[in-house]
N, C-alpha and C. Protein backbone atom coordinates (compact mmCIF):
# COMPACT_ATOMS: atom_id res chain seq x y z
N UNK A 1 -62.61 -70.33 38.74
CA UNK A 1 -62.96 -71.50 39.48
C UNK A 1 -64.48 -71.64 39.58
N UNK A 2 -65.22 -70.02 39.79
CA UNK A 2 -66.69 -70.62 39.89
C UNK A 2 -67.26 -70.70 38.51
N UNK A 3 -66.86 -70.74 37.31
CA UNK A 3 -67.39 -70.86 36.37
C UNK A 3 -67.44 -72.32 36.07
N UNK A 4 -66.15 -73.20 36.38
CA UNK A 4 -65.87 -74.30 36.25
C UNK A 4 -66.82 -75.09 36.80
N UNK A 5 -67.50 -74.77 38.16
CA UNK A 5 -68.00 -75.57 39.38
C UNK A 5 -69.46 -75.75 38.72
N UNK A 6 -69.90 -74.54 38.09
CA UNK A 6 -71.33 -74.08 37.39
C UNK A 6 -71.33 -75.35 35.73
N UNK A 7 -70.11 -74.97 35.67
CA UNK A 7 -70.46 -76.27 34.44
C UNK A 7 -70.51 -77.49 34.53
N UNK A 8 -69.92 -78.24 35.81
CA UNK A 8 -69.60 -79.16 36.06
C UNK A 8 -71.27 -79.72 36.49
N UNK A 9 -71.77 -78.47 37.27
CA UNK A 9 -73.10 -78.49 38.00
C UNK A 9 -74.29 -79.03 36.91
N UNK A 10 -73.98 -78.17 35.69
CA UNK A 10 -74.82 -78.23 34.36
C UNK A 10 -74.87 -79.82 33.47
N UNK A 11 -73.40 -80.17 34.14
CA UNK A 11 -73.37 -81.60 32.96
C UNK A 11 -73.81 -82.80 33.70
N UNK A 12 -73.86 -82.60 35.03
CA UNK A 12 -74.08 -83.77 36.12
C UNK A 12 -75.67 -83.43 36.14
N UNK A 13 -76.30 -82.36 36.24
CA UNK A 13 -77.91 -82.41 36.22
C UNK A 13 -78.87 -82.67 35.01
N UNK A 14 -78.18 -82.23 34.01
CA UNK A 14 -78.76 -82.69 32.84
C UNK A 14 -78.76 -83.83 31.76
N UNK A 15 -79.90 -84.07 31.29
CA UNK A 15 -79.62 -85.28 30.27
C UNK A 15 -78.60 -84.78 29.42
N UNK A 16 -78.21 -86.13 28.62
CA UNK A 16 -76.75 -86.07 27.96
C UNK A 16 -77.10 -85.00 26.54
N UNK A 17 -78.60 -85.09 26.04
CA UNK A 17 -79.09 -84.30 25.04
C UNK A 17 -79.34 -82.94 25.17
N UNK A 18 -79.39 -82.13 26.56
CA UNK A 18 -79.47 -80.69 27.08
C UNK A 18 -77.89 -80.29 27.74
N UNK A 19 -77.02 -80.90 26.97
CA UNK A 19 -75.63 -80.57 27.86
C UNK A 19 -75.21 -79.46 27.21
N UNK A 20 -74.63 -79.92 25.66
CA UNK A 20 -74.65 -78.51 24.78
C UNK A 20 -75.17 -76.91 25.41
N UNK A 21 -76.39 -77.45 25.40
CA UNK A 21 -77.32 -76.06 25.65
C UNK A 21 -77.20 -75.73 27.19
N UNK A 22 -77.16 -76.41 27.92
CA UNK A 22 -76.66 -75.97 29.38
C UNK A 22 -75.82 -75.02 29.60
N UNK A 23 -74.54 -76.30 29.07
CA UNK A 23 -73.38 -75.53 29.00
C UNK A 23 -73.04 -74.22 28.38
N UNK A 24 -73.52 -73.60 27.36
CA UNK A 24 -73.17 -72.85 26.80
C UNK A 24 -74.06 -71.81 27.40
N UNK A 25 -74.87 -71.79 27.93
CA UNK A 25 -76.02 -71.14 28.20
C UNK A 25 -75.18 -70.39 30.30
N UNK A 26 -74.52 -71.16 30.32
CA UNK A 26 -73.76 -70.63 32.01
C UNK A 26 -73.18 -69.19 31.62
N UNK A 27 -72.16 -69.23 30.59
CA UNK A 27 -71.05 -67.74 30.11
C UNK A 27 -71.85 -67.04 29.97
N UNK A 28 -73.25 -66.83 29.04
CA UNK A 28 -74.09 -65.98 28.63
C UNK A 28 -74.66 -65.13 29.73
N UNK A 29 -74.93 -66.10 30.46
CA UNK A 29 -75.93 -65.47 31.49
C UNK A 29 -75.33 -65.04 32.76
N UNK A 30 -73.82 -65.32 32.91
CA UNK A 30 -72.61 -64.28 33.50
C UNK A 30 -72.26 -63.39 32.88
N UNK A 31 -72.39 -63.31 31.77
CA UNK A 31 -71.72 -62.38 31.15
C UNK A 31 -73.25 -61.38 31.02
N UNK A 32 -74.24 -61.90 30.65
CA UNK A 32 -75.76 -61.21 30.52
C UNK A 32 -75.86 -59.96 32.03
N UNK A 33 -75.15 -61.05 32.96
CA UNK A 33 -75.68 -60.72 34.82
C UNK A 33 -74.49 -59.44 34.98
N UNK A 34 -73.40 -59.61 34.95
CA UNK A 34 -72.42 -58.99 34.81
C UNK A 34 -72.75 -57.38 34.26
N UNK A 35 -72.81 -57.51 32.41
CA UNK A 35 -73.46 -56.77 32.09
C UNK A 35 -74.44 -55.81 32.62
N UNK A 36 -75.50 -56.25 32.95
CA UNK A 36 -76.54 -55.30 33.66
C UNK A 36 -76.28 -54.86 34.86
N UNK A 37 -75.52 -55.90 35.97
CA UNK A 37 -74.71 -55.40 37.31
C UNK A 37 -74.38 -53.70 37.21
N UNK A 38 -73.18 -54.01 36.37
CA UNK A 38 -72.29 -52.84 36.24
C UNK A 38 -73.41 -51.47 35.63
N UNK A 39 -73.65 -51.16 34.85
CA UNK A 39 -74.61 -50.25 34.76
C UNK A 39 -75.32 -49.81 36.15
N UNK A 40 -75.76 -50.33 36.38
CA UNK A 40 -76.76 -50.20 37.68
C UNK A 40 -76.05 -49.92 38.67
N UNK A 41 -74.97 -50.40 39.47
CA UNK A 41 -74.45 -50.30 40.10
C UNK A 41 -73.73 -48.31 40.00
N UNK A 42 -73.27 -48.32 39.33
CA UNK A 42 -72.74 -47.39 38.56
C UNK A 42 -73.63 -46.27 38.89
N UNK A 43 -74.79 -46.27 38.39
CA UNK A 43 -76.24 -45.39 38.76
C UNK A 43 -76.03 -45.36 39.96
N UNK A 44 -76.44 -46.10 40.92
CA UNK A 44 -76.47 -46.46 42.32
C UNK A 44 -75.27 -45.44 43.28
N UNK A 45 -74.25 -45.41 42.77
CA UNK A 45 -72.97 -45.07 42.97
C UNK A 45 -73.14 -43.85 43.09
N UNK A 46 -73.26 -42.83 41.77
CA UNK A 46 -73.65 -41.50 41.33
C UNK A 46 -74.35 -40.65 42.19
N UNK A 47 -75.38 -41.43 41.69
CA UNK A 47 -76.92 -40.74 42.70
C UNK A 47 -76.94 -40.37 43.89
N UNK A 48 -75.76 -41.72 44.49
CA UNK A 48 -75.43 -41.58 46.50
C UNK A 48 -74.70 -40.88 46.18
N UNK A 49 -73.68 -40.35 46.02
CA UNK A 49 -72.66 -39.51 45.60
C UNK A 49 -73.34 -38.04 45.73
N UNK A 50 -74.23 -37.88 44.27
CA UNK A 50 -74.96 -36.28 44.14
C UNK A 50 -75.64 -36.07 45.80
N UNK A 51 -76.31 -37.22 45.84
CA UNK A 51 -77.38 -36.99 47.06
C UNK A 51 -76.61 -36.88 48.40
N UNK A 52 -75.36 -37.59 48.68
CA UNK A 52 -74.57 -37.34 50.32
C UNK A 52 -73.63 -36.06 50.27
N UNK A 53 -73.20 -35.84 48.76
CA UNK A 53 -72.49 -34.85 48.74
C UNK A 53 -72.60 -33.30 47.84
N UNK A 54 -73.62 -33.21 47.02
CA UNK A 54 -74.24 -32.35 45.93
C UNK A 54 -73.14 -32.66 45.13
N UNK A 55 -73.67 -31.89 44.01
CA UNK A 55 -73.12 -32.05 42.92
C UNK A 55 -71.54 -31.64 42.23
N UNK A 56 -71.39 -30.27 42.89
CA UNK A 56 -69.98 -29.79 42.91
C UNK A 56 -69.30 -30.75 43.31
N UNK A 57 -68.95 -31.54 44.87
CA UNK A 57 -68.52 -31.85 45.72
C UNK A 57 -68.12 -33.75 45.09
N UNK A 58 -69.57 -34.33 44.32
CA UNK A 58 -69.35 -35.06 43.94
C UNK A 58 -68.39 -35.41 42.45
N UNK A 59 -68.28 -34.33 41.55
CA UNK A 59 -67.62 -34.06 40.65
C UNK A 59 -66.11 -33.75 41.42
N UNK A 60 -65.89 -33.39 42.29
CA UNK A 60 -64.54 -32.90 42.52
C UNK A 60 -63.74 -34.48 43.06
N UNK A 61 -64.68 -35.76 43.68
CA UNK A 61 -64.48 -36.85 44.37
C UNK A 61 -64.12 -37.64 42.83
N UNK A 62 -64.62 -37.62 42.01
CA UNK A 62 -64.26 -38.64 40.68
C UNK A 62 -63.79 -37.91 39.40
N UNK A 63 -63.79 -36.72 39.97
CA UNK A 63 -62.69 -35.79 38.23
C UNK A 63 -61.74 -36.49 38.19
N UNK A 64 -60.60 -36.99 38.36
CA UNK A 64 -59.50 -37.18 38.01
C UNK A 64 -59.59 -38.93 38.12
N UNK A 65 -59.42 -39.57 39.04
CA UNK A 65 -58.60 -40.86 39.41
C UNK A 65 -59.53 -41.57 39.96
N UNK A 66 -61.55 -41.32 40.03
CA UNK A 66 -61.92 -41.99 40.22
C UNK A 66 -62.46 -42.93 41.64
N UNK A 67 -63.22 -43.84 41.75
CA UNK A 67 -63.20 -44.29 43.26
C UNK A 67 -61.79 -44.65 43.93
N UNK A 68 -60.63 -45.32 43.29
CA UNK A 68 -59.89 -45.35 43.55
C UNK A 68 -58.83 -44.76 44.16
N UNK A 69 -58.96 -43.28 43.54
CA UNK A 69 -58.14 -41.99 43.47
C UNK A 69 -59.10 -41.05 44.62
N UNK A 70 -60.19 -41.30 45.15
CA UNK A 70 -60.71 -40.56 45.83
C UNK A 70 -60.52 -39.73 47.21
N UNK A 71 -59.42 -40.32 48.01
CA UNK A 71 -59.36 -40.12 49.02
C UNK A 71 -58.05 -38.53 48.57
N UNK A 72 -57.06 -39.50 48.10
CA UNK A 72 -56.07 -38.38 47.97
C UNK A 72 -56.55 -36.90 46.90
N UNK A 73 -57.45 -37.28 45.97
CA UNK A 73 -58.54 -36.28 45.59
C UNK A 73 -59.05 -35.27 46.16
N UNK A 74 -59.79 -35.99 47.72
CA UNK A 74 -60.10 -34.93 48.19
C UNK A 74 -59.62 -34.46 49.56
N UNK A 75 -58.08 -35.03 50.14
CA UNK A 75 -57.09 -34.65 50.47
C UNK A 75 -56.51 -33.14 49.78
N UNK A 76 -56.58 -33.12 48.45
CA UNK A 76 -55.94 -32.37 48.03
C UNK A 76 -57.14 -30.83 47.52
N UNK A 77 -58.41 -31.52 47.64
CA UNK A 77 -59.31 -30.09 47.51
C UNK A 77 -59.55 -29.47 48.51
N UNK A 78 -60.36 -30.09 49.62
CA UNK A 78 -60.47 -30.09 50.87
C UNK A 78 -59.49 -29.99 52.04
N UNK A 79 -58.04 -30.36 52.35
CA UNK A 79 -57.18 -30.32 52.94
C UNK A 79 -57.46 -31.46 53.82
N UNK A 80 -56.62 -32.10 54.50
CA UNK A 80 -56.64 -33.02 55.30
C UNK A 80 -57.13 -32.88 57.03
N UNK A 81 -57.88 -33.07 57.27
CA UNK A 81 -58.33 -32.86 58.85
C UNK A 81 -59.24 -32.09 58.71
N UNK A 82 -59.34 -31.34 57.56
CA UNK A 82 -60.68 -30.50 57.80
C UNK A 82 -62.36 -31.09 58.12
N UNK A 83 -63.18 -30.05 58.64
CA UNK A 83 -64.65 -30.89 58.37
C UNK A 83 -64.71 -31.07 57.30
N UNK A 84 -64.77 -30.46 55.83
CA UNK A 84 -65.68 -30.43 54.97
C UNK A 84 -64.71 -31.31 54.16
N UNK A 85 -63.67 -32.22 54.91
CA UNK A 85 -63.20 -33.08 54.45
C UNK A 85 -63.69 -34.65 54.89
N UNK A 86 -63.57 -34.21 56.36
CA UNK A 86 -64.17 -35.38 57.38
C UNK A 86 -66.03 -35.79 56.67
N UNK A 87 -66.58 -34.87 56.34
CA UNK A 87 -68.17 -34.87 55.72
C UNK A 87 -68.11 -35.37 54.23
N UNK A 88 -67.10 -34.91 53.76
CA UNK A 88 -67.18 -35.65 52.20
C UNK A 88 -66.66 -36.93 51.87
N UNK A 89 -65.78 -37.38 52.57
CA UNK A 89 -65.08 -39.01 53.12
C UNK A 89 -66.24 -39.75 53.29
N UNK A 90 -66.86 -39.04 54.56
CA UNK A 90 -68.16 -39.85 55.43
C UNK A 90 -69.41 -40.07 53.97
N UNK A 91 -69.47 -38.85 53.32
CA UNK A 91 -70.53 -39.28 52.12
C UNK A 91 -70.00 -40.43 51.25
N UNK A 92 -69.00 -40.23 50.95
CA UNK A 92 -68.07 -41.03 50.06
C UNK A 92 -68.40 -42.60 50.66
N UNK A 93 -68.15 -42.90 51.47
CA UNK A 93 -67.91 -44.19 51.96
C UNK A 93 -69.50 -44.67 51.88
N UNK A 94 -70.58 -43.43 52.15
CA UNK A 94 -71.72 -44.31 52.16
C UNK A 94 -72.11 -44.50 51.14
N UNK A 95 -71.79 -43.53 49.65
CA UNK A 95 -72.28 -44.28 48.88
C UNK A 95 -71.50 -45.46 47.62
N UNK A 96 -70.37 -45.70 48.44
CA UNK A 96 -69.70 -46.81 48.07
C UNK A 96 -70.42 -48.05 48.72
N UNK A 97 -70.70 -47.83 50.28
CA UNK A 97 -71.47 -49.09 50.99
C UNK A 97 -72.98 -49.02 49.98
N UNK A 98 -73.40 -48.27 49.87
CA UNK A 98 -74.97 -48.39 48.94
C UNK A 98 -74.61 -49.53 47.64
N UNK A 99 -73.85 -49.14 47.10
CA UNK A 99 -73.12 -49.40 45.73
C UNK A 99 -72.92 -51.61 45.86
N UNK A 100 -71.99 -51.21 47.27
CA UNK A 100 -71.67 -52.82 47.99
C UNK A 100 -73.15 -53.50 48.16
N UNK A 101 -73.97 -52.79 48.77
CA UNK A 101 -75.25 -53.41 49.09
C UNK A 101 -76.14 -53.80 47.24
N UNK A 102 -76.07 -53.42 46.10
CA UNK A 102 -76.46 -53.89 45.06
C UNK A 102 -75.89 -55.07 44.87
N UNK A 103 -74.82 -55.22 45.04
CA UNK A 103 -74.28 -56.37 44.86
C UNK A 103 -74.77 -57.28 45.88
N UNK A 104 -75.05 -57.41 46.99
CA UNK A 104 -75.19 -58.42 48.05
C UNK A 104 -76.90 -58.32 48.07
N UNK A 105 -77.58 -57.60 47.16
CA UNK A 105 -78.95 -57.83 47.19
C UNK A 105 -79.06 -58.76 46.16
N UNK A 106 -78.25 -58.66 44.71
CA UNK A 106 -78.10 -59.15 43.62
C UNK A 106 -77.86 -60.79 43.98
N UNK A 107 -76.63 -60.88 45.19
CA UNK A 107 -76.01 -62.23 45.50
C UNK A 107 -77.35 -63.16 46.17
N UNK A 108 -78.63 -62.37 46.60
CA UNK A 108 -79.74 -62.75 47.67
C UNK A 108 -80.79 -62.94 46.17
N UNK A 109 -81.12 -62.23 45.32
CA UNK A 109 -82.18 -62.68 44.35
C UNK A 109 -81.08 -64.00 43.38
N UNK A 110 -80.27 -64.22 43.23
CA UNK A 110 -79.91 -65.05 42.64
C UNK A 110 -79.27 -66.73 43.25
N UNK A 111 -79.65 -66.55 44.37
CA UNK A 111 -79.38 -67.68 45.13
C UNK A 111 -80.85 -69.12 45.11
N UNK A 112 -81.92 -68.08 45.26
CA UNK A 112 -82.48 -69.56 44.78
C UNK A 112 -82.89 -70.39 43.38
N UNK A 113 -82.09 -69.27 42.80
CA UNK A 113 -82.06 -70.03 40.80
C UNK A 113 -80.94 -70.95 41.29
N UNK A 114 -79.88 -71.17 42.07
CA UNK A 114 -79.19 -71.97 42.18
C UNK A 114 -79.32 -73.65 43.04
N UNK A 115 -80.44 -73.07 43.28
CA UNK A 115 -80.99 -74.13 44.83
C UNK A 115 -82.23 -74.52 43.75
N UNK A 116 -82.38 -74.36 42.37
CA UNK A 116 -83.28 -75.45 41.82
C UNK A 116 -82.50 -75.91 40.75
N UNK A 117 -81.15 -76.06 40.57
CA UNK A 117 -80.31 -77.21 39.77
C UNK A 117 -80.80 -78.40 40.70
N UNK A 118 -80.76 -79.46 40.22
CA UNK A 118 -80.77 -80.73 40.64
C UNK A 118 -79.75 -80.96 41.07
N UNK A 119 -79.70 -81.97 42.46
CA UNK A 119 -78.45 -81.80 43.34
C UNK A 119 -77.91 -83.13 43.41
N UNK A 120 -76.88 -83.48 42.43
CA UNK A 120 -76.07 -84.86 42.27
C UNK A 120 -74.89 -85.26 42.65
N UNK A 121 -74.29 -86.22 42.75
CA UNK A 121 -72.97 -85.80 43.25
C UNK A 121 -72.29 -86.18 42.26
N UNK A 122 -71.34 -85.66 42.24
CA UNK A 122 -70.22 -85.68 41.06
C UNK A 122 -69.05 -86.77 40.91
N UNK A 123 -69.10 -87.35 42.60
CA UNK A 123 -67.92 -88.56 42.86
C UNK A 123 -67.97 -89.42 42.04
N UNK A 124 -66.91 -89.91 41.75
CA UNK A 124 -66.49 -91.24 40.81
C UNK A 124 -67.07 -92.75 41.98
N UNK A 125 -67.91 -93.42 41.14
CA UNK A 125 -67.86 -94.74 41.65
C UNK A 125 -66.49 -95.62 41.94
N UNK A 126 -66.08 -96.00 42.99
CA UNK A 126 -65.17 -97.05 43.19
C UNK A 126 -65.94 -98.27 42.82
N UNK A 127 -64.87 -98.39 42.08
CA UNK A 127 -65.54 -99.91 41.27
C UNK A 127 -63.94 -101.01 42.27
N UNK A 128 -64.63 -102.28 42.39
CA UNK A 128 -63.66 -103.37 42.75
C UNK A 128 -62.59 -104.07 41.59
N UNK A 129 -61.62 -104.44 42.28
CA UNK A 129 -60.32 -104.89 41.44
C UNK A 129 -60.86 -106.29 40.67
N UNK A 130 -62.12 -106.80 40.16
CA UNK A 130 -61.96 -107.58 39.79
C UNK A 130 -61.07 -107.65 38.50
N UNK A 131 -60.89 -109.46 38.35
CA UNK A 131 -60.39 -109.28 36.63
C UNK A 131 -58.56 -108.84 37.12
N UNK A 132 -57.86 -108.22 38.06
CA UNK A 132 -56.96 -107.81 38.08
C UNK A 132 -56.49 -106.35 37.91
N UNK A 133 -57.49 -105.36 37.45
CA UNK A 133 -57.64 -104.26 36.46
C UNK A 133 -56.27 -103.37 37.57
N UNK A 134 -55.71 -102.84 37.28
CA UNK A 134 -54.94 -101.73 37.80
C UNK A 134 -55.39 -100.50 38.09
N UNK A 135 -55.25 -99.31 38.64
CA UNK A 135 -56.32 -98.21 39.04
C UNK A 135 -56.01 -97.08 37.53
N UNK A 136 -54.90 -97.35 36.87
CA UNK A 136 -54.94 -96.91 35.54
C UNK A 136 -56.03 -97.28 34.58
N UNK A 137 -56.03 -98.24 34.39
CA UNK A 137 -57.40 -99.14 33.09
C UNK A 137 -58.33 -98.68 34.11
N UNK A 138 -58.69 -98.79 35.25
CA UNK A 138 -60.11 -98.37 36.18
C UNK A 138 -60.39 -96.60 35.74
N UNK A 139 -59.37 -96.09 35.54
CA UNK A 139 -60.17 -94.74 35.65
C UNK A 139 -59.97 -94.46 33.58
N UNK A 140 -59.30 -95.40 32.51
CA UNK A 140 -59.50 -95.09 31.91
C UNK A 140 -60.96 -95.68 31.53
N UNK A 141 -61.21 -97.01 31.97
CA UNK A 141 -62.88 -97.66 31.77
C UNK A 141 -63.81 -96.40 32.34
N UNK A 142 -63.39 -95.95 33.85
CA UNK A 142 -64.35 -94.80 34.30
C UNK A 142 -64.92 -93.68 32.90
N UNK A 143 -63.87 -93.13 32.28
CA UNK A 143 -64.15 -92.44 31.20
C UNK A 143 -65.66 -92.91 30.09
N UNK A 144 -65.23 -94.10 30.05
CA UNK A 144 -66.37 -94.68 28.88
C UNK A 144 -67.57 -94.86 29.37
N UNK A 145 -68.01 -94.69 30.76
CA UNK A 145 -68.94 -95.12 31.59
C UNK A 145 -69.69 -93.64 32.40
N UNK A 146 -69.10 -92.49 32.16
CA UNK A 146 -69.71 -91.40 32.09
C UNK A 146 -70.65 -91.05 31.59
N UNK A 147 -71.50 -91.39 30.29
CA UNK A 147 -72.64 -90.92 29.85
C UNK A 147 -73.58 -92.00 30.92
N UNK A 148 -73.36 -92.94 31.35
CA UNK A 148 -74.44 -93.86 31.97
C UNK A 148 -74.40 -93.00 33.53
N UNK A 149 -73.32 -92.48 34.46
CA UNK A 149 -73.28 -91.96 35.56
C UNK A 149 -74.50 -90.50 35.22
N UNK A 150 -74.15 -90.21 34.40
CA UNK A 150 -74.55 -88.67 33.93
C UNK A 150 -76.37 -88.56 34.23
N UNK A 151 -76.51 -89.78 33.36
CA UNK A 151 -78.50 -89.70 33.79
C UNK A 151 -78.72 -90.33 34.79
């Protein structure tokens, strides 16, 4: 859905001759953003990991099953109720929140590339019934009258 909203954004701000290149230019640079996200994030992840929990401790949290698999992981090294279970949870979670916070710093540097698209509205003109036209022929005429709404 937000990819849709981003193209829609691209064809309503630009001349009819930069649409091509707009458009095609949105996937890239999700897929570009995406790309580099994950890496980093990933780092981010690790590092809090080695650093809240050393290194043994953090290897024993993602050997098998991963962030996902982590809890019952270390349920099963640590025992349940223990401290040095209660302390490796508590690391765990913070450097999952570290991990969350790349992303919501990421969501804060990329917000005002979005706040300099040009801001148009997308609504269809209501045009009047002259002539008799039916609201069928009105929205198929609407069609032909899109490149003139567009600039």
């Amino acid at each position: 859905m937000g990819l849709n909203q981003t193209v829609v954004a691209v064809q309503t701000a630009l001349p009819p001759k930069l649409i091509p290149k707009g458009v095609s230019s949105v996937p890239f640079t999700r897929l570009l953003g995406s790309s580099l996200a994950s890496p980093v994030a990933q780092s981010v992840l690790q590092s809090a990991l080695v650093r809240q929990l050393g290194q043994s401790s953090a290897s024993d949290v993602l050997s098998d099953g991963g962030a996902s698999n982590a809890r019952s992981q270390l349920e099963q090294v640590y025992g349940l109720g223990t401290p040095a279970f209660a302390t490796t949870l508590h690391g765990f979670n913070t450097a999952v929140t570290r991990t969350l916070l790349v992303a919501l710093i990421l969501c804060y540097l990329t917000t005002p590339f979005g706040l300099l698209v040009g801001w148009k509205s997308v609504k269809k003109t209501k045009k009047g019934k002259k002539g008799g036209k039916g609201e069928k022929e009105q929205d198929a005429s609407d069609g032909a009258d899109a490149e003139k709404r567009v600039e």
